[in-house]
N, C-alpha and C. Protein backbone atom coordinates (compact mmCIF):
# COMPACT_ATOMS: atom_id res chain seq x y z
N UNK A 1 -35.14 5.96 -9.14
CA UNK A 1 -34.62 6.25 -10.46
C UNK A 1 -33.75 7.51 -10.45
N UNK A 2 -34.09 8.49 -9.69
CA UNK A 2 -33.05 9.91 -9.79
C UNK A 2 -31.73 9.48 -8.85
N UNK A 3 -31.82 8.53 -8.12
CA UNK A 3 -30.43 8.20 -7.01
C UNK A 3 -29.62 7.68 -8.67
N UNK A 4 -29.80 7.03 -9.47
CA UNK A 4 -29.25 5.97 -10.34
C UNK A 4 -28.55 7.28 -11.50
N UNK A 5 -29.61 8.29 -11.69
CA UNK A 5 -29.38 9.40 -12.88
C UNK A 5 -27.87 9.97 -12.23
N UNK A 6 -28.35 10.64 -10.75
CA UNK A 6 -27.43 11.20 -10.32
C UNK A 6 -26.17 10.48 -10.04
N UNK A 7 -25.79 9.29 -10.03
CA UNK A 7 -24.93 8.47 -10.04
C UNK A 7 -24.19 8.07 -10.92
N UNK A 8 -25.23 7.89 -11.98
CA UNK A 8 -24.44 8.17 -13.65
C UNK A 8 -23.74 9.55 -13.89
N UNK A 9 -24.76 10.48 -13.36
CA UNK A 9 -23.71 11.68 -14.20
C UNK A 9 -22.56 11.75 -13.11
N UNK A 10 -22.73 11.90 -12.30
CA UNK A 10 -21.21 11.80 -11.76
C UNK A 10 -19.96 11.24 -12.16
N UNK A 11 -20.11 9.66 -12.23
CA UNK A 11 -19.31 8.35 -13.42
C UNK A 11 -19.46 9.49 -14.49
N UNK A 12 -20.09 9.72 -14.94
CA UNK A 12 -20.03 10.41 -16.76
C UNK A 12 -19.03 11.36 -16.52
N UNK A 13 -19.55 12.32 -15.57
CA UNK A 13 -18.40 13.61 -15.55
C UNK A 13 -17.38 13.09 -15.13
N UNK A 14 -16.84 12.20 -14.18
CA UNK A 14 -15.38 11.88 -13.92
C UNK A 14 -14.46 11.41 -15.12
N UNK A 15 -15.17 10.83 -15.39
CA UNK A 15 -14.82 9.97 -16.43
C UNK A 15 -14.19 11.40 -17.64
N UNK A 16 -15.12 12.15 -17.87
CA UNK A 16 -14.83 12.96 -18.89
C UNK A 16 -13.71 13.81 -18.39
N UNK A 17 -13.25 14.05 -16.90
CA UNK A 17 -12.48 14.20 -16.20
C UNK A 17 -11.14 14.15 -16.77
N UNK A 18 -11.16 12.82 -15.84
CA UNK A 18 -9.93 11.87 -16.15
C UNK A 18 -9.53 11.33 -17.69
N UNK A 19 -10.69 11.57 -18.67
CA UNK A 19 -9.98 12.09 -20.10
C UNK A 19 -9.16 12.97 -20.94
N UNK A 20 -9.87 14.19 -20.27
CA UNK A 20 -9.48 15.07 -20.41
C UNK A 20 -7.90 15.09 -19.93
N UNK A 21 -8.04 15.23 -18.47
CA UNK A 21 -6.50 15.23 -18.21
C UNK A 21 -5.12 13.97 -18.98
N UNK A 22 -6.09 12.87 -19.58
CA UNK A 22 -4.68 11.94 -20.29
C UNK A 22 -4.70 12.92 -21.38
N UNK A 23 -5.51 13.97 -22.36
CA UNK A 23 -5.65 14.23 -22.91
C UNK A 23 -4.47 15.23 -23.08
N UNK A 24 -4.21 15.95 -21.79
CA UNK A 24 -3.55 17.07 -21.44
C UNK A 24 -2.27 16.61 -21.37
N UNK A 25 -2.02 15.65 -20.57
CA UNK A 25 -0.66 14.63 -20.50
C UNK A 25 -0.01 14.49 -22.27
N UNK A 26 -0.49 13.79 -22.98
CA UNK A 26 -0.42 13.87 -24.37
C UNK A 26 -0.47 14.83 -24.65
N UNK A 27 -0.62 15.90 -24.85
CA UNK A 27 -0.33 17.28 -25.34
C UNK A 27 1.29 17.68 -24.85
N UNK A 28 1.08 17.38 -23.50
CA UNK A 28 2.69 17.78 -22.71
C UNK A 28 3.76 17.47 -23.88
N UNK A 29 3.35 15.87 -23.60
CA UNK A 29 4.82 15.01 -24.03
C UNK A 29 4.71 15.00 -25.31
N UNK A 30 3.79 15.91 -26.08
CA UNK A 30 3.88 16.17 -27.33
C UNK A 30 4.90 17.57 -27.86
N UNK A 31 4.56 18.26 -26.82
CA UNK A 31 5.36 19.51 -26.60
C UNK A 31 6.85 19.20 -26.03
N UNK A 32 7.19 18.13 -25.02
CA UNK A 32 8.45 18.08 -24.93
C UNK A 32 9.17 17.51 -25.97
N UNK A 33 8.31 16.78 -26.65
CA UNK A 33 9.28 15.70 -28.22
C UNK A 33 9.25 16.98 -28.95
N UNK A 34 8.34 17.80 -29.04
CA UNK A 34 8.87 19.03 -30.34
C UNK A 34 9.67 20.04 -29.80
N UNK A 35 10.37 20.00 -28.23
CA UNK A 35 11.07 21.00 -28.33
C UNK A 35 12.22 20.96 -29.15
N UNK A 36 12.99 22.21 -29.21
CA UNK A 36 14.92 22.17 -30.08
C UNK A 36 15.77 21.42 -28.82
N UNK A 37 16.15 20.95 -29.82
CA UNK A 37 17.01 19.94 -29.51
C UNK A 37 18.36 20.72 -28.32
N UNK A 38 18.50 22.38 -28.93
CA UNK A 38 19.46 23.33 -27.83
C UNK A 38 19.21 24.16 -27.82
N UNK A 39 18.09 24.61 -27.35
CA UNK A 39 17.96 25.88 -27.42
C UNK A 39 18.31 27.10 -26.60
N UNK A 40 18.50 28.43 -27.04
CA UNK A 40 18.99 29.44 -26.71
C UNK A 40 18.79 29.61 -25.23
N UNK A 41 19.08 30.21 -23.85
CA UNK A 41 18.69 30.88 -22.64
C UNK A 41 17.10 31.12 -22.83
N UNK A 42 17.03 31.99 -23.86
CA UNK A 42 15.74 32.62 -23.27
C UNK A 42 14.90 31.95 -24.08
N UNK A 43 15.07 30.93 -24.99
CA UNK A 43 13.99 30.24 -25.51
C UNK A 43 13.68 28.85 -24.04
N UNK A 44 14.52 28.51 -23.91
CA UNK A 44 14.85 27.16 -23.22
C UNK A 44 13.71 28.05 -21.91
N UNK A 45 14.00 28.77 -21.54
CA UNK A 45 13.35 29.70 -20.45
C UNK A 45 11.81 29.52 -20.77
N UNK A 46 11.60 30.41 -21.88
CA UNK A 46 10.07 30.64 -21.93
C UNK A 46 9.41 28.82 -22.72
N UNK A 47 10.11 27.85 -23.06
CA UNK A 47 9.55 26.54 -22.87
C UNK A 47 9.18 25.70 -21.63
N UNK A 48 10.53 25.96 -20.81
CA UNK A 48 10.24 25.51 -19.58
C UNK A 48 8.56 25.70 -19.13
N UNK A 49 8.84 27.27 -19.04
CA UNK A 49 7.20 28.18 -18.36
C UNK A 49 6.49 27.56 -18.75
N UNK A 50 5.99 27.33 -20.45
CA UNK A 50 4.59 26.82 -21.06
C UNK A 50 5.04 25.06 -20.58
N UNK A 51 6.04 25.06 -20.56
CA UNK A 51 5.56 23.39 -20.47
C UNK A 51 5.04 23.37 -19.13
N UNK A 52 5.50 23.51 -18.08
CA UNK A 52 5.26 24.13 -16.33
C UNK A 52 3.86 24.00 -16.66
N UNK A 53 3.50 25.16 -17.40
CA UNK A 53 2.08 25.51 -17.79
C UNK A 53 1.17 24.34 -17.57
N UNK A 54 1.48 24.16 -18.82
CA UNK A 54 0.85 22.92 -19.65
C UNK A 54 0.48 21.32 -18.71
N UNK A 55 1.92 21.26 -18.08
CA UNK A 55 1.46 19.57 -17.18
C UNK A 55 0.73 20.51 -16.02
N UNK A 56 1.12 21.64 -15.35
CA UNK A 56 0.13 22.22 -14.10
C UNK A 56 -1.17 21.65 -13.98
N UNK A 57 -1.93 22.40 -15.70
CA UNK A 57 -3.02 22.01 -15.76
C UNK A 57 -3.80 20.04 -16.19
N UNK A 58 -2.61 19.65 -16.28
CA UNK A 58 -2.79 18.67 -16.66
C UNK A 58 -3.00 17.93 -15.28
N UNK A 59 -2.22 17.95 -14.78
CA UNK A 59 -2.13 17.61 -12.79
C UNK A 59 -3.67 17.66 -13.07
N UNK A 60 -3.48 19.05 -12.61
CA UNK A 60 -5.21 19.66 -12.45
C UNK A 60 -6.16 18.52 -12.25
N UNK A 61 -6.33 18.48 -13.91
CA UNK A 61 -7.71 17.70 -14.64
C UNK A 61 -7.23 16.63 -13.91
N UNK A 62 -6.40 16.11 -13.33
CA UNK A 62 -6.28 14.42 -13.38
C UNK A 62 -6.63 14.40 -11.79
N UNK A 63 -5.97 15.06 -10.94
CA UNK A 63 -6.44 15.54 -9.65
C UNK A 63 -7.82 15.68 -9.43
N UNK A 64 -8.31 15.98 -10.45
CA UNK A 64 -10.08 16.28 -10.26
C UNK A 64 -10.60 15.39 -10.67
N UNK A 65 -10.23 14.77 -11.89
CA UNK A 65 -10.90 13.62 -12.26
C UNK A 65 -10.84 12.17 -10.55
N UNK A 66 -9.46 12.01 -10.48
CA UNK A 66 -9.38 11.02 -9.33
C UNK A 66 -10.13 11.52 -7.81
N UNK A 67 -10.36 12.81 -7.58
CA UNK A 67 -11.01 13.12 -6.49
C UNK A 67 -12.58 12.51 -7.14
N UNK A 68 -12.88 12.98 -8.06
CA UNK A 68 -14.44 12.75 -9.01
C UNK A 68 -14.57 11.31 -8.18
N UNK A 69 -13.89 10.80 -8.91
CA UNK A 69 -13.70 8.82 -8.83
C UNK A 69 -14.42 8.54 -7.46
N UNK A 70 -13.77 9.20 -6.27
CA UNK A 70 -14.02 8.67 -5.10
C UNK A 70 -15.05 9.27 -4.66
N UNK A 71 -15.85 10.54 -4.98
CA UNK A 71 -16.96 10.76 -4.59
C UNK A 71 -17.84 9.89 -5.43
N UNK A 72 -17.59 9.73 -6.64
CA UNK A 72 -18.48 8.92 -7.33
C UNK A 72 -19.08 7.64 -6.86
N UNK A 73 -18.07 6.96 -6.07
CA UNK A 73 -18.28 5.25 -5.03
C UNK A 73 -19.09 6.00 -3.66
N UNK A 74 -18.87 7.10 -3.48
CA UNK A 74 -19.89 7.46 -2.19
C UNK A 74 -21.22 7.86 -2.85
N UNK A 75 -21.27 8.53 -4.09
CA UNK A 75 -22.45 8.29 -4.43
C UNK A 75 -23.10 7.25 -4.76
N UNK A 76 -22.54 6.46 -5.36
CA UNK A 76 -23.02 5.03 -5.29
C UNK A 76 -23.74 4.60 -3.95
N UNK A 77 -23.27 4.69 -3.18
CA UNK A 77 -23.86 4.33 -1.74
C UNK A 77 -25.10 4.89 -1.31
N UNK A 78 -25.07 6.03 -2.42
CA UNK A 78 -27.06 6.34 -2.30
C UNK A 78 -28.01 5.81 -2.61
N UNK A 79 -27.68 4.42 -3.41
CA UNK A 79 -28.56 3.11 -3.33
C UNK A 79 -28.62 2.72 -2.16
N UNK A 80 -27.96 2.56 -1.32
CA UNK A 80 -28.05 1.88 -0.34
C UNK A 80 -29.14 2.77 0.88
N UNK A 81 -28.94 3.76 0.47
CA UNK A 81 -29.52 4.92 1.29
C UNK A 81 -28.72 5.80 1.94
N UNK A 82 -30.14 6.82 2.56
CA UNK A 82 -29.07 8.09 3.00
C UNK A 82 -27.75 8.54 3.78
N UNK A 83 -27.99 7.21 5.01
CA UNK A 83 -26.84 7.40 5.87
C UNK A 83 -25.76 6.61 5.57
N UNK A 84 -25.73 5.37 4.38
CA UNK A 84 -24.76 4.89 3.82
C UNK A 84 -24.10 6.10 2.90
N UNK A 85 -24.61 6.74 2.23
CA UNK A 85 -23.77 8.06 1.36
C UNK A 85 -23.15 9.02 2.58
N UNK A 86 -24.08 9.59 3.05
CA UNK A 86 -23.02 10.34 4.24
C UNK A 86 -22.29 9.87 5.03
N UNK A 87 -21.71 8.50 5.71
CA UNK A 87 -20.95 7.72 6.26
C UNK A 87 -19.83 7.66 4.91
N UNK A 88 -19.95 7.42 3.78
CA UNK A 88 -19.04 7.03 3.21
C UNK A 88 -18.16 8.13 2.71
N UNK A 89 -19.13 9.32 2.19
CA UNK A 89 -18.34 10.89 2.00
C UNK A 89 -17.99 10.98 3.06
N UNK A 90 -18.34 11.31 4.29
CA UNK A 90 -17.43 11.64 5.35
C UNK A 90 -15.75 10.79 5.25
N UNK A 91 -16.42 9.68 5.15
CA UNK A 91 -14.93 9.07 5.46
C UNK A 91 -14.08 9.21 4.09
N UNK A 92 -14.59 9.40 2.70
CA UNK A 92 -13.60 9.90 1.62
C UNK A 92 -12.83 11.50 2.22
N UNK A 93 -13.98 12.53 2.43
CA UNK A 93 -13.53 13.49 3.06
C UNK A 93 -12.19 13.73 3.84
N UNK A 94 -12.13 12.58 4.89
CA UNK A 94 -11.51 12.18 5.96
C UNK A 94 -10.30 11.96 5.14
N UNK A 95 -10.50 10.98 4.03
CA UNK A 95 -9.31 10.24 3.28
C UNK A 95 -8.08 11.08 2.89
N UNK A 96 -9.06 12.00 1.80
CA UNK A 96 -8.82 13.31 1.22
C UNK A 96 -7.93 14.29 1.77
N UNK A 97 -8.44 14.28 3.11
CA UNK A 97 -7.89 15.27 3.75
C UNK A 97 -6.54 14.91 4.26
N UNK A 98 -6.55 13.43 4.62
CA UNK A 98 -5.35 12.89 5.06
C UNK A 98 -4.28 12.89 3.85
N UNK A 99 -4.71 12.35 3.24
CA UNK A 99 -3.71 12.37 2.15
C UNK A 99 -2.97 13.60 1.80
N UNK A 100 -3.54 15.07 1.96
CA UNK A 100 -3.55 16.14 1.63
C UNK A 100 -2.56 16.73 2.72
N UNK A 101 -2.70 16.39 3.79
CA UNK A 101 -1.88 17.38 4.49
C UNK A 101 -1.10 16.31 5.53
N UNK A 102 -1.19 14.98 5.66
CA UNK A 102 -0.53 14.40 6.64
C UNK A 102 -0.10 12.97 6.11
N UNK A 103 0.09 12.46 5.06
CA UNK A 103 0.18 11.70 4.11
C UNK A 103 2.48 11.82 4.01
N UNK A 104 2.72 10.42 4.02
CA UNK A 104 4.32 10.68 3.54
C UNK A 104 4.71 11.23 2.41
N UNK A 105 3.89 11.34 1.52
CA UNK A 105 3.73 11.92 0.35
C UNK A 105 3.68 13.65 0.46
N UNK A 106 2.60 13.99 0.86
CA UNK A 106 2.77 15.37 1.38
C UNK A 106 3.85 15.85 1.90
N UNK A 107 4.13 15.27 3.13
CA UNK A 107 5.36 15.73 3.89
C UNK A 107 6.46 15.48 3.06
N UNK A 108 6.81 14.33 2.22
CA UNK A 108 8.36 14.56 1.45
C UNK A 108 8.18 15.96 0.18
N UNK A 109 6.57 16.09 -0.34
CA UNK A 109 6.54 17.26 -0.90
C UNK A 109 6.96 18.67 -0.46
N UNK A 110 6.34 18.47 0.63
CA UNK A 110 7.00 20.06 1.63
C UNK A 110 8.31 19.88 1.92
N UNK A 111 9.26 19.03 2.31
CA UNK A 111 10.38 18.65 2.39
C UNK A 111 10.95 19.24 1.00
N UNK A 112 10.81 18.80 0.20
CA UNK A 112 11.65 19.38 -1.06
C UNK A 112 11.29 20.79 -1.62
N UNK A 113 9.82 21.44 -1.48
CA UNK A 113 9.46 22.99 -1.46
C UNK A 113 10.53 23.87 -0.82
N UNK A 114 10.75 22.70 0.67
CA UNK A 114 11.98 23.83 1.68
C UNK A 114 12.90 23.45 0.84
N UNK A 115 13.22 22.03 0.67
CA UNK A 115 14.65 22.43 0.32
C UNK A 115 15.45 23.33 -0.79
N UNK A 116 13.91 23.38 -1.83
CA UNK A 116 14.57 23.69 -3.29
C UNK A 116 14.45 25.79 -2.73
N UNK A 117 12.87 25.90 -1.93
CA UNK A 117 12.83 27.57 -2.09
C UNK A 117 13.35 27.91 -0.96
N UNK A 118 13.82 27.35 0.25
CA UNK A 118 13.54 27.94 1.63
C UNK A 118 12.21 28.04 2.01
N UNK A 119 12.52 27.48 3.60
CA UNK A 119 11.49 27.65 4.49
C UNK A 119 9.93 29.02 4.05
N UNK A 120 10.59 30.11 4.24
CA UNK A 120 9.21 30.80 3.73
C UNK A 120 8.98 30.53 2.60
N UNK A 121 9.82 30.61 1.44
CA UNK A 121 8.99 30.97 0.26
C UNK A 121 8.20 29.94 0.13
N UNK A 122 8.91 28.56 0.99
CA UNK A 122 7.99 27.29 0.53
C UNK A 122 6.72 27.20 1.29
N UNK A 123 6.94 28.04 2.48
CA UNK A 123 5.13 27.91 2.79
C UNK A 123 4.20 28.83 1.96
N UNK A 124 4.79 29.76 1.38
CA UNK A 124 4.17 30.49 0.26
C UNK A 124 3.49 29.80 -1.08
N UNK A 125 4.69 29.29 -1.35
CA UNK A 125 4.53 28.86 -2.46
C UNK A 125 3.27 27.37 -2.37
N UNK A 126 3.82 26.72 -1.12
CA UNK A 126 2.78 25.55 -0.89
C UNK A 126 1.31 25.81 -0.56
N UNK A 127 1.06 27.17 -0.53
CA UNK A 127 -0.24 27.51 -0.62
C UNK A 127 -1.19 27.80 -2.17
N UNK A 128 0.23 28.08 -2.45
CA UNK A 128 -0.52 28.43 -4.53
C UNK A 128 -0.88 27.11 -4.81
N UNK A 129 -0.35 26.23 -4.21
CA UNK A 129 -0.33 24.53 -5.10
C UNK A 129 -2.01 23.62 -4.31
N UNK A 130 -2.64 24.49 -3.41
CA UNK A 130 -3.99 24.28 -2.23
C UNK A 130 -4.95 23.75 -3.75
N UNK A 131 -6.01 22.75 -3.57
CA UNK A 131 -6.64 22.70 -4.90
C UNK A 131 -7.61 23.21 -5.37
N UNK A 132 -8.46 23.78 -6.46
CA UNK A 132 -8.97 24.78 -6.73
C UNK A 132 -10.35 24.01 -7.08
């Protein structure tokens, strides 16, 4: 009965997750339909920032919610028992990690970090973006 609790709240929290972040998404594109239509340098400036802001965290939540997701199916596997859950996190782990740093996706991301900041700033900068 506690493998099943702990399995629910996980599903529960992802879930509340991945709400949250459509939640945040809708806020964005609520903020880009109300910007001015032309606005000044330094307004256009400090919208950019909060909007930046605003989807950052939205990423965020949705990033966490979809990581949630996939630990959530390895917890699942704690029905099955112990070494089915640790066989299966390992290999999400594994997934995770691939995707993260050796993935075509990744690499065309770092590709455009260089191209837009240069080489250093973009390994700089590609460290602020590491997930929290």
């Amino acid at each position: 009965m506690e493998g099943k609790l702990v399995v629910l709240l996980v599903f529960a929290h992802t879930f509340l997750k991945l709400s949250w972040a459509l939640r945040r998404l809708n806020y964005t594109l609520a903020m880009i339909s109300a910007a001015p239509p032309k606005p000044g340098f330094a307004q256009r400036n400090r919208i950019a920032l909060e909007l930046a802001a605003l989807l950052s965290l939205a990423v965020r939540s949705f990033n966490a919610g979809v990581r949630g997701y996939y630990f959530a199916l390895a917890a699942l596997t704690w029905l099955v028992g112990p070494e089915a859950l640790m066989t299966v996190t390992c290999g999400i782990v594994a997934m995770l990690a691939w995707r993260h740093f050796a993935a075509g996706t990744a690499k065309a991301i770092r590709r455009s970090y260089a191209a837009v900041l240069g080489e250093e700033e973009a390994m700089g900068f590609a460290g602020a973006l590491q997930p929290r």
